[in-house]
N, C-alpha and C. Protein backbone atom coordinates (compact mmCIF):
# COMPACT_ATOMS: atom_id res chain seq x y z
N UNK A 1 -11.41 -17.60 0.08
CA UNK A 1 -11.93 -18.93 0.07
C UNK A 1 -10.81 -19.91 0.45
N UNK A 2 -11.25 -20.53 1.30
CA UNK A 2 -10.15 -21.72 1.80
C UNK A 2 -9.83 -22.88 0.79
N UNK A 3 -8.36 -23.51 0.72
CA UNK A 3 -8.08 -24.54 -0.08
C UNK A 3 -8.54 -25.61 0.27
N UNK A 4 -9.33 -26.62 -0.44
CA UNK A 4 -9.62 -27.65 -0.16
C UNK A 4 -9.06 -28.81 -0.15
N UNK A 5 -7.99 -28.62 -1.21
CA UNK A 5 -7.26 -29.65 -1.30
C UNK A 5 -5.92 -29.79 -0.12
N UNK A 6 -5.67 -28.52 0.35
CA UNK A 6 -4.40 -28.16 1.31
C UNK A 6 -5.23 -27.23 2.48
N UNK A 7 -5.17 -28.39 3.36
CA UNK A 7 -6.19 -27.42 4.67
C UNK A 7 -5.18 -26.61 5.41
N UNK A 8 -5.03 -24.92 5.21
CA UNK A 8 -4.58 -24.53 6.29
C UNK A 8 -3.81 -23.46 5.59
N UNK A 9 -3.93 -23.67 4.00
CA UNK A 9 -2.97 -23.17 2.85
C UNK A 9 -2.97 -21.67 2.80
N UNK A 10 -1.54 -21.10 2.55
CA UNK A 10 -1.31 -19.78 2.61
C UNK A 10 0.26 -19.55 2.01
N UNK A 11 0.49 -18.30 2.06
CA UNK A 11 1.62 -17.93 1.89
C UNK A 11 2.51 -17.93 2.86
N UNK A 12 3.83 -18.68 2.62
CA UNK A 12 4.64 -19.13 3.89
C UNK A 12 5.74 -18.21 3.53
N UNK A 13 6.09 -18.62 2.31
CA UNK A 13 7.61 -17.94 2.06
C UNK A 13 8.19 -17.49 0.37
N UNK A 14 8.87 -16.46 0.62
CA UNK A 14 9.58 -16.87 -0.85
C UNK A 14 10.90 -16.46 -0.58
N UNK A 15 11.74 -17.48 -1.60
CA UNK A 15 13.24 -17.83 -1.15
C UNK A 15 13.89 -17.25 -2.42
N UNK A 16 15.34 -16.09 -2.07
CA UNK A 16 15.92 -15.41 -3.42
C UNK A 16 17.26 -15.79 -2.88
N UNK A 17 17.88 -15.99 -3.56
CA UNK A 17 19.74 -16.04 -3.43
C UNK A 17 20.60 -14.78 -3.62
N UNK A 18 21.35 -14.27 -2.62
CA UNK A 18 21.54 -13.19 -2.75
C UNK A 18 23.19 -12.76 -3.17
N UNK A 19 23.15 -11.84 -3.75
CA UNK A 19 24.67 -12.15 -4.21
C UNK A 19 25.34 -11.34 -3.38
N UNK A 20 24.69 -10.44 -2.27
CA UNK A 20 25.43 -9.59 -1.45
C UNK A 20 24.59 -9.83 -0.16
N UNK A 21 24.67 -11.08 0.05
CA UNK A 21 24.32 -11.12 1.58
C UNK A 21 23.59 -10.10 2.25
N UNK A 22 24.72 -9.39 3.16
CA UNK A 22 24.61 -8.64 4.13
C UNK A 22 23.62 -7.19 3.59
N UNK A 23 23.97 -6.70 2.40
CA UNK A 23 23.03 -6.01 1.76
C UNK A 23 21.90 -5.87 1.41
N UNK A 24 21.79 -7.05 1.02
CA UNK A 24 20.46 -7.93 1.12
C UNK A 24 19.30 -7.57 2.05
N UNK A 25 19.86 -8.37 3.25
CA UNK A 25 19.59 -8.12 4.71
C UNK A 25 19.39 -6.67 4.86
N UNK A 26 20.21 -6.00 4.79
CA UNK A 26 19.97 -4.52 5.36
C UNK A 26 18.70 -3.65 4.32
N UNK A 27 18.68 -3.75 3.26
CA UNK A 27 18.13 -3.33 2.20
C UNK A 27 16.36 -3.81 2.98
N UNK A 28 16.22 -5.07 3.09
CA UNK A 28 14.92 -5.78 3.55
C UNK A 28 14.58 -5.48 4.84
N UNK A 29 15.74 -5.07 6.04
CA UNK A 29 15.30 -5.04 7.06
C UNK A 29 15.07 -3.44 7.97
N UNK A 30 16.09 -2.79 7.36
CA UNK A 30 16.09 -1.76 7.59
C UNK A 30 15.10 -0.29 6.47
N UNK A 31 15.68 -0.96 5.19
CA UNK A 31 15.04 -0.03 4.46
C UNK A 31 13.39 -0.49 4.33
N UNK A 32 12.92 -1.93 4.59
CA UNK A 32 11.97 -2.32 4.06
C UNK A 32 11.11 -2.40 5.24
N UNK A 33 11.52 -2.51 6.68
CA UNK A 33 11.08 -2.81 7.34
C UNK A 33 10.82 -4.18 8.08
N UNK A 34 11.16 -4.82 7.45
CA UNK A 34 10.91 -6.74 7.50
C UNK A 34 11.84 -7.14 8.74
N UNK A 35 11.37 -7.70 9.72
CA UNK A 35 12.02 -8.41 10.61
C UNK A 35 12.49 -10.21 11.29
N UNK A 36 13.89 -9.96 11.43
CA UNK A 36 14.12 -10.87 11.17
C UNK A 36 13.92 -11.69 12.13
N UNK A 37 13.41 -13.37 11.50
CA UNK A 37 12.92 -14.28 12.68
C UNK A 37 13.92 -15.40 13.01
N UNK A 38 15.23 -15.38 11.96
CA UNK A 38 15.59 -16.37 12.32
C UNK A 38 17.13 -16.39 11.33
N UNK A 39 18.45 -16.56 12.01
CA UNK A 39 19.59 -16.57 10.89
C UNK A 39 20.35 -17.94 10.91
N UNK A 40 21.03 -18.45 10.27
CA UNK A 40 21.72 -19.82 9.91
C UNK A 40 22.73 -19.77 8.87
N UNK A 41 23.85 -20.48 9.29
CA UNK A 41 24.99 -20.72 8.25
C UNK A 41 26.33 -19.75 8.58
N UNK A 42 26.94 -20.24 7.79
CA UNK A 42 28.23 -19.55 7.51
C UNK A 42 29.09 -18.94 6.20
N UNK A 43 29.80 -18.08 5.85
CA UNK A 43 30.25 -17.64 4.52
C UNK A 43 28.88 -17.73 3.46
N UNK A 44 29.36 -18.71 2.55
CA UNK A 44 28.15 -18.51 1.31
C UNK A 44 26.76 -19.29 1.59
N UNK A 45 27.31 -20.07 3.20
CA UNK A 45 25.71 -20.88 3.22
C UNK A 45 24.94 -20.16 4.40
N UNK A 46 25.38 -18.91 4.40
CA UNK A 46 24.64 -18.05 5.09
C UNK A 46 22.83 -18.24 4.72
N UNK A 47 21.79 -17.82 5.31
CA UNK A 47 20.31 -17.45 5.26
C UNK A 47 20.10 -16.80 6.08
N UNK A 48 18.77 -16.60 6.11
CA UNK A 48 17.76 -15.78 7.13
C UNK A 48 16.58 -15.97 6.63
N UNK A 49 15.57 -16.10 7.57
CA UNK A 49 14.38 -15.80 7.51
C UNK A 49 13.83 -14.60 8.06
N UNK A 50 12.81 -13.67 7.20
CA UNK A 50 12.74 -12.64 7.64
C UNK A 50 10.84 -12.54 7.50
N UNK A 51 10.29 -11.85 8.72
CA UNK A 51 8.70 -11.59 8.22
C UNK A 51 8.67 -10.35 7.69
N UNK A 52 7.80 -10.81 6.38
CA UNK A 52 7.39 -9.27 5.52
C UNK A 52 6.29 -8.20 6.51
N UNK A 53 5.74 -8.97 7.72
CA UNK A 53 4.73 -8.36 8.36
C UNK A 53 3.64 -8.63 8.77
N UNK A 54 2.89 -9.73 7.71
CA UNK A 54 1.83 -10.38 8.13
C UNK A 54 1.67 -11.85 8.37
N UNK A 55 3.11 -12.49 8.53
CA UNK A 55 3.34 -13.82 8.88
C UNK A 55 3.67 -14.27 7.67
N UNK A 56 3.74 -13.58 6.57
CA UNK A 56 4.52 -14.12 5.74
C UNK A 56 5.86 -14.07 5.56
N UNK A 57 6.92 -14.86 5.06
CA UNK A 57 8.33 -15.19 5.48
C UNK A 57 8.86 -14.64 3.62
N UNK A 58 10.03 -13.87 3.68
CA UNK A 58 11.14 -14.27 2.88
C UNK A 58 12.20 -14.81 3.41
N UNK A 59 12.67 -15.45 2.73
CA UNK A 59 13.99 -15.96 2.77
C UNK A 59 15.28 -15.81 2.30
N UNK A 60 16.14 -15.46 2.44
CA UNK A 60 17.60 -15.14 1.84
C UNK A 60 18.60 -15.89 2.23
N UNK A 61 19.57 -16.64 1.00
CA UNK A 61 20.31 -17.58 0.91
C UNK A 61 21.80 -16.75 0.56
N UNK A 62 22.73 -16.80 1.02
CA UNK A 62 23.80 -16.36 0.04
C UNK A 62 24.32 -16.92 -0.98
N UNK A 63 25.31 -16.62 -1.63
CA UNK A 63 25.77 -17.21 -2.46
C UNK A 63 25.09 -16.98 -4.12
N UNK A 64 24.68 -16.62 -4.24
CA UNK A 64 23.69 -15.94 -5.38
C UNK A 64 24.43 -15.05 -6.37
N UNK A 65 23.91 -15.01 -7.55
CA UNK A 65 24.62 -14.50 -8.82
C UNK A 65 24.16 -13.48 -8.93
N UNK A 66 25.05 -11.80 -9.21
CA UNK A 66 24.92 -10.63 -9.34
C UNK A 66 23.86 -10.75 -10.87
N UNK A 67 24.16 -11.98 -11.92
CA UNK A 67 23.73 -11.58 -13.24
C UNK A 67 22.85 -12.76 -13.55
N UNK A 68 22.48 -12.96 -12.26
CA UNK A 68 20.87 -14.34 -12.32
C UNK A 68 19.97 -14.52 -13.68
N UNK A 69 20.44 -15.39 -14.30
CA UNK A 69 19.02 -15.35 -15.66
C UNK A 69 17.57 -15.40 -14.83
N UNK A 70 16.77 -14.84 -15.46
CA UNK A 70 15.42 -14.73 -15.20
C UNK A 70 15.16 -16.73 -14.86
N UNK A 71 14.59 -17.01 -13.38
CA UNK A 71 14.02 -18.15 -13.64
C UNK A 71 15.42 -18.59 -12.09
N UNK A 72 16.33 -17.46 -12.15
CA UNK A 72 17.00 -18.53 -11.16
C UNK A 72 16.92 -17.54 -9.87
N UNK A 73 16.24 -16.36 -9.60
CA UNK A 73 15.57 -15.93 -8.56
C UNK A 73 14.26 -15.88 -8.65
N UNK A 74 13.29 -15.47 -9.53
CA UNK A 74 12.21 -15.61 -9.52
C UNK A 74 11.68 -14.24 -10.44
N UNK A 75 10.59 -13.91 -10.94
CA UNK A 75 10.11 -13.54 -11.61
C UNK A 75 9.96 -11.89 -11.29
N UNK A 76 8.91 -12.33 -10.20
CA UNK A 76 8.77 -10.95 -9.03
C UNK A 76 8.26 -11.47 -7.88
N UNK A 77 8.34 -10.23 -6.97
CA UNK A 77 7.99 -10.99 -5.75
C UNK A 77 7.09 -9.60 -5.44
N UNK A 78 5.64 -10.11 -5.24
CA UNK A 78 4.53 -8.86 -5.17
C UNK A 78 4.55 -9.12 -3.34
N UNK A 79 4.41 -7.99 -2.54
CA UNK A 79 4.34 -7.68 -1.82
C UNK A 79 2.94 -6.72 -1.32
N UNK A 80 1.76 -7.30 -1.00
CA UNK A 80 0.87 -6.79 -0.72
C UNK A 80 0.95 -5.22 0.19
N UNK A 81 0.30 -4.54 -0.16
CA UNK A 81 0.10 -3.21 1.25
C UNK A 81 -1.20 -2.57 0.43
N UNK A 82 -1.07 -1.36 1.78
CA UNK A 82 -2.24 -0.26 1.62
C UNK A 82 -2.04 0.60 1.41
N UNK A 83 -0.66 0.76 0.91
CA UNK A 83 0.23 2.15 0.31
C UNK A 83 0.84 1.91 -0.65
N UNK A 84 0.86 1.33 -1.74
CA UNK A 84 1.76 1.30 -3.03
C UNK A 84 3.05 2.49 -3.03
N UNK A 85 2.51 3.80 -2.81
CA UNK A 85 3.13 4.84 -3.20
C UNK A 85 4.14 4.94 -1.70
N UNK A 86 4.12 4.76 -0.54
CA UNK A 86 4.59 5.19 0.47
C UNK A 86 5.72 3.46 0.14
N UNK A 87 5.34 2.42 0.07
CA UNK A 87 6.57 1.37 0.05
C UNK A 87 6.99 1.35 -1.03
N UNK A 88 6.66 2.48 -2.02
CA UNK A 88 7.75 2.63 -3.48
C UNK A 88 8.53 3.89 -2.83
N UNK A 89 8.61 4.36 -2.06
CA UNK A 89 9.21 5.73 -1.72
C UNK A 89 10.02 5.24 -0.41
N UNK A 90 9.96 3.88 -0.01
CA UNK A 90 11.00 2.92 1.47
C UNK A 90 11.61 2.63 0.34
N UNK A 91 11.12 2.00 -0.65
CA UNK A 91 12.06 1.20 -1.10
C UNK A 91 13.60 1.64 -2.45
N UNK A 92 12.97 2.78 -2.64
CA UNK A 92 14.12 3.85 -3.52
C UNK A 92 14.70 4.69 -2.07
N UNK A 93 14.31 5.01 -1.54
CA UNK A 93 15.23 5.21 -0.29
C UNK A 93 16.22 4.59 0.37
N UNK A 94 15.54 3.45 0.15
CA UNK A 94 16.79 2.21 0.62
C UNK A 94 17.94 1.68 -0.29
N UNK A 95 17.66 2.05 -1.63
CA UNK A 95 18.60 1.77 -2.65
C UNK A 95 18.02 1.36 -3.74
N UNK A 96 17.02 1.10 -3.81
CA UNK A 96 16.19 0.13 -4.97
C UNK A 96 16.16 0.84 -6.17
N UNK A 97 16.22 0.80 -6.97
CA UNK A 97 16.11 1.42 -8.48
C UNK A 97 14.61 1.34 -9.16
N UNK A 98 13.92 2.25 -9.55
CA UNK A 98 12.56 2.37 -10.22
C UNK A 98 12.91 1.37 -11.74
N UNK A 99 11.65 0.97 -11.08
CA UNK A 99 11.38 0.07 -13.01
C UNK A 99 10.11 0.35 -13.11
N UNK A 100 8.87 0.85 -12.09
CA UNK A 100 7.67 1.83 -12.61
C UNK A 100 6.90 2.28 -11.32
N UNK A 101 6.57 3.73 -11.04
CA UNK A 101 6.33 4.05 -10.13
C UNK A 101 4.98 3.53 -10.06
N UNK A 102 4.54 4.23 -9.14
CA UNK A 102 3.06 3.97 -8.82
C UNK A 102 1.82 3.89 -9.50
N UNK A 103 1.37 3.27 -9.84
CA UNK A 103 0.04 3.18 -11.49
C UNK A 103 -1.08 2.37 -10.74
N UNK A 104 -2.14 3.24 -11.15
CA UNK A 104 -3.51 2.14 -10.73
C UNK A 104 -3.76 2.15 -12.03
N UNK A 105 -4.43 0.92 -12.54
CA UNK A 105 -4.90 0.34 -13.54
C UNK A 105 -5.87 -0.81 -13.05
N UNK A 106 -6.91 -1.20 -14.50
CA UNK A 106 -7.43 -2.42 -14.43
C UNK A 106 -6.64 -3.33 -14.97
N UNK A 107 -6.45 -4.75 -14.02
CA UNK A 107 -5.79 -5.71 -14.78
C UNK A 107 -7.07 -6.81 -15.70
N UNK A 108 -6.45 -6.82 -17.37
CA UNK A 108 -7.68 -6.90 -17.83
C UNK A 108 -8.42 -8.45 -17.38
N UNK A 109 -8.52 -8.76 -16.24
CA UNK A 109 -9.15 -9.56 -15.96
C UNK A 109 -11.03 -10.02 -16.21
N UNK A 110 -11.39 -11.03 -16.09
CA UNK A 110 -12.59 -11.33 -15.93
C UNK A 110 -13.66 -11.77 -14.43
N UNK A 111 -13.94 -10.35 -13.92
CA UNK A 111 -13.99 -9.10 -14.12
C UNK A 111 -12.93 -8.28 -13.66
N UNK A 112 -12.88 -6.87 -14.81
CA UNK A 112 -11.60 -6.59 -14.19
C UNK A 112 -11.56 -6.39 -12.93
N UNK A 113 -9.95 -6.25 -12.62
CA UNK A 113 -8.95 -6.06 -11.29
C UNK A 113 -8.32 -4.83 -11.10
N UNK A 114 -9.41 -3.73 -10.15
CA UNK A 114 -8.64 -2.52 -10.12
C UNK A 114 -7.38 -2.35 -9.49
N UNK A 115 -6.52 -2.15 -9.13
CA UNK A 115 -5.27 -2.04 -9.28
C UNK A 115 -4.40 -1.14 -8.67
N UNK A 116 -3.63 -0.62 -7.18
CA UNK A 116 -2.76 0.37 -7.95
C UNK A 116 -0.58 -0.63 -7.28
N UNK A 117 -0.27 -0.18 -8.30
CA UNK A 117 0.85 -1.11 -8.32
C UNK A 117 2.21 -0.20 -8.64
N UNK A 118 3.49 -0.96 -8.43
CA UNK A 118 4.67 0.26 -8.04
C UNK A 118 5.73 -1.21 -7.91
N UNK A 119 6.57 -0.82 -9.27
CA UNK A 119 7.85 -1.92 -9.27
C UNK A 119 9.09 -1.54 -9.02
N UNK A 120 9.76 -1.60 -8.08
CA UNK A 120 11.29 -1.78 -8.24
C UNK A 120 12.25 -2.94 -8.63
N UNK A 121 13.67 -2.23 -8.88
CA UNK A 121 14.88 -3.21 -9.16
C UNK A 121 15.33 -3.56 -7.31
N UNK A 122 15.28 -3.62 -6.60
CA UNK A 122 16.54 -4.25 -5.48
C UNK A 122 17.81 -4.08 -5.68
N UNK A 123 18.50 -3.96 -4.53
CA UNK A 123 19.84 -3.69 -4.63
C UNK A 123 20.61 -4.99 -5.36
N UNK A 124 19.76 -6.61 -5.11
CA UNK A 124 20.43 -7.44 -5.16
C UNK A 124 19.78 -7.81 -6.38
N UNK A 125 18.91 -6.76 -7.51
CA UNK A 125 18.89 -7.28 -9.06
C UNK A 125 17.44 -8.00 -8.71
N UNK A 126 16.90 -8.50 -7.68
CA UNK A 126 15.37 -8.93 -7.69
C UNK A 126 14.09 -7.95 -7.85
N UNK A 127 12.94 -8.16 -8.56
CA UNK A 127 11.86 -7.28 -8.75
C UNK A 127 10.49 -7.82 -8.28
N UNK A 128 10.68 -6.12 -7.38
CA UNK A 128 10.09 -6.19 -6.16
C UNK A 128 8.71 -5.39 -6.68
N UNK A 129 7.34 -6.01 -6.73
CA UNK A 129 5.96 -5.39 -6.87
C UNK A 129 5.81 -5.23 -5.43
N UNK A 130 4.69 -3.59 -5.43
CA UNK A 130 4.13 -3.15 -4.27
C UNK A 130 2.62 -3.34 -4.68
N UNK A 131 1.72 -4.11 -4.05
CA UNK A 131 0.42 -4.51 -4.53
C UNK A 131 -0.66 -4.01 -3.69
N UNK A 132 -1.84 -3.00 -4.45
CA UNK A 132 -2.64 -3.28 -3.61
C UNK A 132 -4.38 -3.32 -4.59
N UNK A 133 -5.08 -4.22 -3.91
CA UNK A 133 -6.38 -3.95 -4.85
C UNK A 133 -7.23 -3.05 -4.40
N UNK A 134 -7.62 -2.25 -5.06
CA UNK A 134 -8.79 -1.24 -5.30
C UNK A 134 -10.00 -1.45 -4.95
């Protein structure tokens, strides 16, 4: 259903600070697949914009804290697909650390939300959901 209040509204981007740059980058582009549309800066004011695939954008900033309190990268960053299990198996390949493999569940929504879902850690400490609905 289209926004009414914001004509045109979608997912543009989400922006993480990275505490290892270049790792970062490689981790997202190589291990993840994501290509990059666009780079800027120098030393710590390095970025990039990168597409996850379907015109949606992350973003990576350098300069970012290895020991980020919750709230100063973001929560999680769900990443839609049609494989939960195949981009939890890119993404521990690439370096990512398991925080829960692959699970379909109902989310107890009204009505529920079948589910199957797959979390990693990132190399750069961000948590990365693999989403897809049922």
């Amino acid at each position: 259903m289209a926004n009414m209040k914001i004509p045109g509204a979608g997912s543009h981007h989400i922006a993480i600070s990275a505490a290892d740059f270049d790792r970062t980058i490689e981790f997202y582009t190589e291990g993840l697949g994501m290509r990059p549309v666009a780079r800027w800066g120098e030393g710590g004011g390095r970025a990039a914009l990168l597409d996850i695939g379907d015109g949606t954008h992350m973003e990576i900033f350098a300069g970012g804290s290895a020991d980020a309190q919750r709230g100063e990268k973001f929560v999680h960053f769900a990443i839609r697909t049609t494989d939960p299990d195949a981009a939890f198996g890119a993404a521990i390949a690439a370096g990512a650390k398991e925080k829960m493999p692959p699970t379909t569940l109902d989310i107890p929504a009204d009505p529920p939300l079948p589910v199957r879902i797959a979390f990693v850690f990132a190399p750069g400490g961000e948590v990365l959901e693999f989403f897809q609905t049922l």
